[in-house]
Protein backbone atom coordinates (compact mmCIF):
# COMPACT_ATOMS: atom_id res chain seq x y z
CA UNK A 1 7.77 63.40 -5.69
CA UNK A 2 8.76 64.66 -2.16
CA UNK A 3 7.92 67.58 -0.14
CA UNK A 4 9.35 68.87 3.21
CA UNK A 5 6.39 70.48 5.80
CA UNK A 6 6.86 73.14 8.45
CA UNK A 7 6.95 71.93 11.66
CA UNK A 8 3.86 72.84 12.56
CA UNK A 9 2.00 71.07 10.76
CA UNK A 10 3.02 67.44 11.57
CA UNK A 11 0.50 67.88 14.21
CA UNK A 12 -1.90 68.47 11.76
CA UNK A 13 -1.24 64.93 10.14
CA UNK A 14 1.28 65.74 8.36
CA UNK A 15 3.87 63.92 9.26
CA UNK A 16 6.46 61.41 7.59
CA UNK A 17 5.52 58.96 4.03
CA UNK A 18 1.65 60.98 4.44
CA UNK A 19 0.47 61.39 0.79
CA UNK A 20 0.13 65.19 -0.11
CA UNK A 21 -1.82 66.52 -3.31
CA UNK A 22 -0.82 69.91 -4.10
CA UNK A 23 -3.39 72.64 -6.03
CA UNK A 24 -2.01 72.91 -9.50
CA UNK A 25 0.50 69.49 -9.34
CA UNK A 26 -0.28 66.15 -10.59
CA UNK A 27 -0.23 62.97 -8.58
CA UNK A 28 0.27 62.47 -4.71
CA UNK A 29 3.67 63.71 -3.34
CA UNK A 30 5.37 62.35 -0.01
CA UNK A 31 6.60 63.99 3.19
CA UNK A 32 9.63 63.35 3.08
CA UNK A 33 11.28 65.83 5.31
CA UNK A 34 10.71 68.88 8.28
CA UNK A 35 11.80 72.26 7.32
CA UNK A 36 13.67 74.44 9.73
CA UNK A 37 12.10 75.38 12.88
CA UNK A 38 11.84 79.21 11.82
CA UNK A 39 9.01 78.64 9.15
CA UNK A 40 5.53 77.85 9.88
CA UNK A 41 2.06 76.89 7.68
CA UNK A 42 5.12 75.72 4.70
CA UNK A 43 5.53 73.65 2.29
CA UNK A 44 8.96 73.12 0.20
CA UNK A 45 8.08 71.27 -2.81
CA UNK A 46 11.64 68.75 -4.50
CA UNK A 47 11.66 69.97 -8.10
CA UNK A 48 14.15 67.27 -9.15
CA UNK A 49 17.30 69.12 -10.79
CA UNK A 50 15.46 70.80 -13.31
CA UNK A 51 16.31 74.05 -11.88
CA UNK A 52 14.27 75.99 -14.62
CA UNK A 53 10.67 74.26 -13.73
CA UNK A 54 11.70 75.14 -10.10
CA UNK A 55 12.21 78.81 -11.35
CA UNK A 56 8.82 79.03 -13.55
CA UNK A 57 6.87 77.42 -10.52
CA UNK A 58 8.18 80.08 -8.14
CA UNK A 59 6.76 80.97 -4.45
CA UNK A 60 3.21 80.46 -4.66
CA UNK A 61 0.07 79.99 -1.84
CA UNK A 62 -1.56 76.49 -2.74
CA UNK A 63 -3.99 74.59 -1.31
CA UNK A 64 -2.68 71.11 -0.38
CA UNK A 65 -4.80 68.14 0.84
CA UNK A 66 -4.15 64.79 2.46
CA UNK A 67 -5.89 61.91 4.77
CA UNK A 68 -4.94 61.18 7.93
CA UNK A 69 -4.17 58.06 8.62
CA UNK A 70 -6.21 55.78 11.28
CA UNK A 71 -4.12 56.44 14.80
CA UNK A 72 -3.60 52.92 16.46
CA UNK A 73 -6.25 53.76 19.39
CA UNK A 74 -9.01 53.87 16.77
CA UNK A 75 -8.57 50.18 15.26
């Protein structure tokens, strides 16, 4: 389960292997991937090759959630 963020937000902690939980999804899913520089406050969401499940899940505003790890200064 992989996602690719807008650029954006990797300053918001979003940056590579973070674990993502998406509204509406089960289980964690994994940055795994920066979109193009031209879209901001995204998400792109790897559906696999089941091109119909991509199709029924559409374009949709979720809510996503994830933790941000520990930086280095703090331990």
């Amino acid at each position: 389960k992989a996602i690719a963020v807008s650029r954006d937000l990797l300053d918001s902690g979003l940056t590579h292997n973070t674990e993502v939980w998406i509204e509406g999804l089960d289980g964690p899913f994994c940055v795994m991937d920066k979109m193009n520089r031209r879209w901001q406050k995204r998400i792109d969401i790897y559906m696999g090759t089941d091109r119909d499940s991509a199709l029924e899940w559409g374009r949709k505003k979720v809510e996503i959630s994830w933790k941000v790890p520990p930086s280095e200064e703090e331990q």
